[in-house]
PDB file of N, CA and C in Angstrom:
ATOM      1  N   UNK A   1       9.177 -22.336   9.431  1.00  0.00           N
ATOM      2  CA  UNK A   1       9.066 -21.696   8.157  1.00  0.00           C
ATOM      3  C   UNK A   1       7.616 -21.452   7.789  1.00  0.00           C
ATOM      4  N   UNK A   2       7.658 -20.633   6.957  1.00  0.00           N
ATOM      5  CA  UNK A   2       6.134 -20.412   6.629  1.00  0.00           C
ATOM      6  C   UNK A   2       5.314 -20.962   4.731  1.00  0.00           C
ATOM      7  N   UNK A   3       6.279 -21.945   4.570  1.00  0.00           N
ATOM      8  CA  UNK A   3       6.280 -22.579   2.910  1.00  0.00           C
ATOM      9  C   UNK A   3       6.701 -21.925   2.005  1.00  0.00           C
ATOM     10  N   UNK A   4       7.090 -22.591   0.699  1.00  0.00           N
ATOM     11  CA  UNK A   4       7.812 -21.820  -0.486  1.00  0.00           C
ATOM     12  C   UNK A   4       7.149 -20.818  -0.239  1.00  0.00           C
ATOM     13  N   UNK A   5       5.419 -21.250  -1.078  1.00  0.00           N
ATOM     14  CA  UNK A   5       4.707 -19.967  -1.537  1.00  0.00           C
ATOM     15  C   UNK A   5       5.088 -18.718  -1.303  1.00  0.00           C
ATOM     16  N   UNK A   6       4.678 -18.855  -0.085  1.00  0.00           N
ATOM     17  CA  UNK A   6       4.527 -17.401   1.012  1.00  0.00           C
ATOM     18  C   UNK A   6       6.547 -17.155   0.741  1.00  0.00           C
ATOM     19  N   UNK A   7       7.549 -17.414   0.386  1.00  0.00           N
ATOM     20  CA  UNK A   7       8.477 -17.163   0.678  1.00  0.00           C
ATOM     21  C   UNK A   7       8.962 -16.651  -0.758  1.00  0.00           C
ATOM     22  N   UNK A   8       8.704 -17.098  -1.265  1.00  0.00           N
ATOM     23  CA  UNK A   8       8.903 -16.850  -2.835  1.00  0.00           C
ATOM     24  C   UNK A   8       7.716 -15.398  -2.716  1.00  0.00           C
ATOM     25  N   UNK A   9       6.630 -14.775  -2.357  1.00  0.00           N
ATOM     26  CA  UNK A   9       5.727 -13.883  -2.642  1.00  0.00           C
ATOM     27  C   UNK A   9       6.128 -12.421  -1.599  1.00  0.00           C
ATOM     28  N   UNK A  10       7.071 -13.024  -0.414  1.00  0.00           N
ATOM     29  CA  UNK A  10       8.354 -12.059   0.641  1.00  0.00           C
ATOM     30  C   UNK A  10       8.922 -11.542  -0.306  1.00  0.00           C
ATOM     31  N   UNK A  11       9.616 -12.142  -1.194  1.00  0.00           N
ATOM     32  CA  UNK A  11      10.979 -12.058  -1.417  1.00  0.00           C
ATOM     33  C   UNK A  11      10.402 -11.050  -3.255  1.00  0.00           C
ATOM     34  N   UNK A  12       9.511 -11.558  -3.571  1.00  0.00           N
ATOM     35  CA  UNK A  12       9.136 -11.000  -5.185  1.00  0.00           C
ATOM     36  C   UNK A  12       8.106  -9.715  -4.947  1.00  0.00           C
ATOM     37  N   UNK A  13       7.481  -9.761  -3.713  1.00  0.00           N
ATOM     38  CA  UNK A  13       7.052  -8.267  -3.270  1.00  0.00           C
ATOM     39  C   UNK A  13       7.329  -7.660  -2.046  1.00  0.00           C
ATOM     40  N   UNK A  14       8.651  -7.802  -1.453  1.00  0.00           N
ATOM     41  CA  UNK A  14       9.350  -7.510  -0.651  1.00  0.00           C
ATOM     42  C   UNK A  14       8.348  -6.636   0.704  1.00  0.00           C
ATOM     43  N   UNK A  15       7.636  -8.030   0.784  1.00  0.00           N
ATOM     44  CA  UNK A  15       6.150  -8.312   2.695  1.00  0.00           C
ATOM     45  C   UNK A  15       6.774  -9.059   2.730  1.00  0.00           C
ATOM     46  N   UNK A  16       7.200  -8.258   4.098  1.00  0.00           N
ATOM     47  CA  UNK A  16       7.591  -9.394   5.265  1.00  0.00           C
ATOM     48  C   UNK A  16       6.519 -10.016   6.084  1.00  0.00           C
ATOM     49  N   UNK A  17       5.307  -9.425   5.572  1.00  0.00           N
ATOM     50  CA  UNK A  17       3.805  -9.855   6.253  1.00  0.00           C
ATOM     51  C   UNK A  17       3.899 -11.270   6.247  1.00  0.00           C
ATOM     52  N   UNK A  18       4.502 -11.827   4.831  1.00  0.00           N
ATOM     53  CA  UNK A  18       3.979 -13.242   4.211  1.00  0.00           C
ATOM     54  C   UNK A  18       4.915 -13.662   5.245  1.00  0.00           C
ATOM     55  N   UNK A  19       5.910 -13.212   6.258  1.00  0.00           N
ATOM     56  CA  UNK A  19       6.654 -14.104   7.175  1.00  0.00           C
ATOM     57  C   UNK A  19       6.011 -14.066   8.763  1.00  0.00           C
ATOM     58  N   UNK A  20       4.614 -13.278   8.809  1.00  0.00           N
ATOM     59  CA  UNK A  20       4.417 -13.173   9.993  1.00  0.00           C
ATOM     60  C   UNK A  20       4.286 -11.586   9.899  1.00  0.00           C
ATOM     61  N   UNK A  21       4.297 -11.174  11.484  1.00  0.00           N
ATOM     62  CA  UNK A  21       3.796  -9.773  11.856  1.00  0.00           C
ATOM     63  C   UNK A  21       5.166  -8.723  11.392  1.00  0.00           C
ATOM     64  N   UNK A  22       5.393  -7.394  11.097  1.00  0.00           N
ATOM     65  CA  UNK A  22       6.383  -7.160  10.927  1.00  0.00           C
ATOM     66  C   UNK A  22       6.357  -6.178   9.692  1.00  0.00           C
ATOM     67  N   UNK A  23       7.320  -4.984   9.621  1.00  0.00           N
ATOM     68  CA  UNK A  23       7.573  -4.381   8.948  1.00  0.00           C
ATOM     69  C   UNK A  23       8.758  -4.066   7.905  1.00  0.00           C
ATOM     70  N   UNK A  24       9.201  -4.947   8.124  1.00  0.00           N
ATOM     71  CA  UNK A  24      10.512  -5.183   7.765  1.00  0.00           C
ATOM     72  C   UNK A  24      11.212  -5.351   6.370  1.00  0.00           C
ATOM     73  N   UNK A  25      12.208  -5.188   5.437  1.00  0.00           N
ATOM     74  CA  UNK A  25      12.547  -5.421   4.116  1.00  0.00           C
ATOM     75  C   UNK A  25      12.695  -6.537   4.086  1.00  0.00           C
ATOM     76  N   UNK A  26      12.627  -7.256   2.742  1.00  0.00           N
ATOM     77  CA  UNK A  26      12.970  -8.513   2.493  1.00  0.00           C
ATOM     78  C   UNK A  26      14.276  -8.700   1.673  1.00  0.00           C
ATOM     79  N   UNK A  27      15.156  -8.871   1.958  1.00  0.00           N
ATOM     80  CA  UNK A  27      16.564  -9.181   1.005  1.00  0.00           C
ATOM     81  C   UNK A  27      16.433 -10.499   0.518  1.00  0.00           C
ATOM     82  N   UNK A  28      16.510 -11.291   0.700  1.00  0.00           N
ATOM     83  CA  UNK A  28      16.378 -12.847   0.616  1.00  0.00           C
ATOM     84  C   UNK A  28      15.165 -13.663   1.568  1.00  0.00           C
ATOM     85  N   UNK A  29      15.239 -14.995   0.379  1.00  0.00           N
ATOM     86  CA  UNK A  29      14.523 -15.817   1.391  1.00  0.00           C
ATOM     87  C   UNK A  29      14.311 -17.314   0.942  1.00  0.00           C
ATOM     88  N   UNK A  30      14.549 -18.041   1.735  1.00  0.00           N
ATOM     89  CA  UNK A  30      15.169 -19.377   0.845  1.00  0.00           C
ATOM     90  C   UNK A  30      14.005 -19.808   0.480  1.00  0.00           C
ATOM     91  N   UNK A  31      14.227 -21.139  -0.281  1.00  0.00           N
ATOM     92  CA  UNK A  31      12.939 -21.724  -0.457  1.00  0.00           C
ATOM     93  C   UNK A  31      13.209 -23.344  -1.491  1.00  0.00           C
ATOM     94  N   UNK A  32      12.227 -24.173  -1.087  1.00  0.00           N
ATOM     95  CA  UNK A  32      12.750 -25.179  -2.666  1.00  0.00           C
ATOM     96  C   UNK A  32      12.665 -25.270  -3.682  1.00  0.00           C
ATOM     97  N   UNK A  33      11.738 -24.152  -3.979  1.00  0.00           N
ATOM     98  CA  UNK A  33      10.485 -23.871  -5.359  1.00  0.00           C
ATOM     99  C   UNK A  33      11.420 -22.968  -5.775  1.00  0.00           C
ATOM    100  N   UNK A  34      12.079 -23.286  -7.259  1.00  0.00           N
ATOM    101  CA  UNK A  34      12.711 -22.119  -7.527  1.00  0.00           C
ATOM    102  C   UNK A  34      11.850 -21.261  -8.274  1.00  0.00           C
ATOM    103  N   UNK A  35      12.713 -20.009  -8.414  1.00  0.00           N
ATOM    104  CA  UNK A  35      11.809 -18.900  -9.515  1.00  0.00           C
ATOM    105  C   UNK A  35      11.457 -19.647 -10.710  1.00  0.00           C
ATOM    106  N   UNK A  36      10.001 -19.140 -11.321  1.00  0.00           N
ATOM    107  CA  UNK A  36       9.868 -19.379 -12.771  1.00  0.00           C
ATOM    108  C   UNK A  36      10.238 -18.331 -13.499  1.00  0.00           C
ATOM    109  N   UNK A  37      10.652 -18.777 -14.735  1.00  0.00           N
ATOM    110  CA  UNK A  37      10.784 -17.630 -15.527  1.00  0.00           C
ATOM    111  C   UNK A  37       9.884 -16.301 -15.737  1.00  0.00           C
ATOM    112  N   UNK A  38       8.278 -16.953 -15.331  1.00  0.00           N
ATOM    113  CA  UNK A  38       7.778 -15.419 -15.722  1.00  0.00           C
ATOM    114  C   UNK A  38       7.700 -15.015 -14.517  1.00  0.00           C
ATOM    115  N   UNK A  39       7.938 -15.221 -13.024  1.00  0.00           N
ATOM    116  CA  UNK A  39       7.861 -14.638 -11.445  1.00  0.00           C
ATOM    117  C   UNK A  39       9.159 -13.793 -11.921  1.00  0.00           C
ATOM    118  N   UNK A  40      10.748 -14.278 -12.696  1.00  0.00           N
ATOM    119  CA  UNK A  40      11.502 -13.837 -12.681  1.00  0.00           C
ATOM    120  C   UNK A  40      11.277 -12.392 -13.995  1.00  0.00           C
ATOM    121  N   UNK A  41      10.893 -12.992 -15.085  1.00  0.00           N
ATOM    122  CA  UNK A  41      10.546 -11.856 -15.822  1.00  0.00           C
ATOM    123  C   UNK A  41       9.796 -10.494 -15.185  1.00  0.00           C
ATOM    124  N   UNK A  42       8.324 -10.922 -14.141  1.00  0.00           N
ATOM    125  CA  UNK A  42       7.550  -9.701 -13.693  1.00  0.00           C
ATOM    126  C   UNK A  42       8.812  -9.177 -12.864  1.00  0.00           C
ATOM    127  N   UNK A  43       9.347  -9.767 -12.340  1.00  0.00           N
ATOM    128  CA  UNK A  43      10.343  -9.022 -10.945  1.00  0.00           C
ATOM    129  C   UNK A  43      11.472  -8.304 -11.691  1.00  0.00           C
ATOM    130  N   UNK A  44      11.954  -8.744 -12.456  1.00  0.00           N
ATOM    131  CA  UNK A  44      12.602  -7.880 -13.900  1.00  0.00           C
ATOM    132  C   UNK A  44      11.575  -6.396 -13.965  1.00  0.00           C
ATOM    133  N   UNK A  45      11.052  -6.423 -14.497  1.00  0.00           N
ATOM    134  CA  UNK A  45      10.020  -5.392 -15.927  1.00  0.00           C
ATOM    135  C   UNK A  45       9.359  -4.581 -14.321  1.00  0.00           C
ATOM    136  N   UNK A  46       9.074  -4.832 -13.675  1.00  0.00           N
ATOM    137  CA  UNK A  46       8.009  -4.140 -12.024  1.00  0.00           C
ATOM    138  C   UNK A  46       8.566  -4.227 -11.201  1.00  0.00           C
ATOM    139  N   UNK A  47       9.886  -4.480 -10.486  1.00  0.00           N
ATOM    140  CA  UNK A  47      10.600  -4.332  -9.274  1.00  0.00           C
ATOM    141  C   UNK A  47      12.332  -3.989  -9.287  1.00  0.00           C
ATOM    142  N   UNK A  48      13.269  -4.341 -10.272  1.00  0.00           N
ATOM    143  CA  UNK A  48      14.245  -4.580 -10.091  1.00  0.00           C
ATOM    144  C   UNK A  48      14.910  -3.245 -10.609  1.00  0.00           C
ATOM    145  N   UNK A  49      14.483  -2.205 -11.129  1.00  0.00           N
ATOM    146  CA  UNK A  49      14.879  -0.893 -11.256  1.00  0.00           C
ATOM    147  C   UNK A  49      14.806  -0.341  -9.951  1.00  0.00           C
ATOM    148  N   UNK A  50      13.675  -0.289  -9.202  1.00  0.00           N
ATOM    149  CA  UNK A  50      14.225   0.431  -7.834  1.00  0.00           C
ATOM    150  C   UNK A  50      14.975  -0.757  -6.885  1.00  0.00           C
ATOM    151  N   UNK A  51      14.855  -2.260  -6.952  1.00  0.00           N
ATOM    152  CA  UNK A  51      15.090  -3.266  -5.513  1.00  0.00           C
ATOM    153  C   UNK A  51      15.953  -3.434  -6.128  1.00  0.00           C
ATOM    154  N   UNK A  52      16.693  -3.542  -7.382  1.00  0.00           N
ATOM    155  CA  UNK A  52      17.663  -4.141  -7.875  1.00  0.00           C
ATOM    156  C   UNK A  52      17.607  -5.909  -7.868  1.00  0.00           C
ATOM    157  N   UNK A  53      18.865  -6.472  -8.166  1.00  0.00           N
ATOM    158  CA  UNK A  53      18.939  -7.651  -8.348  1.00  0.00           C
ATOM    159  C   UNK A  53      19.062  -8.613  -7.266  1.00  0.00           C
TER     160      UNK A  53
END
């Protein structure tokens, strides 16, 4: 694995960089660190109209 951080920062700006080399979408990505409310608010208000939920 490559740590929350980097997995939680895949998944909320959908780089697959933060997983290594690669171009790839990010759908999911586990982690132990859950969302905070304001990672979840920005991903609301700046991503989730075009990536959805």
């Amino acid at each position: 694995g490559v740590g929350s951080g980097k997995g939680k920062l895949a998944f909320l700006n959908n780089d697959y960089s933060q997983f290594g080399t690669g171009t790839k979408n990010v759908h999911w990505a586990g982690s132990d660190s859950k969302l905070t409310s304001t990672e979840l608010s920005t991903y609301a208000s700046t991503k989730q109209a075009a990536w959805g939920k």
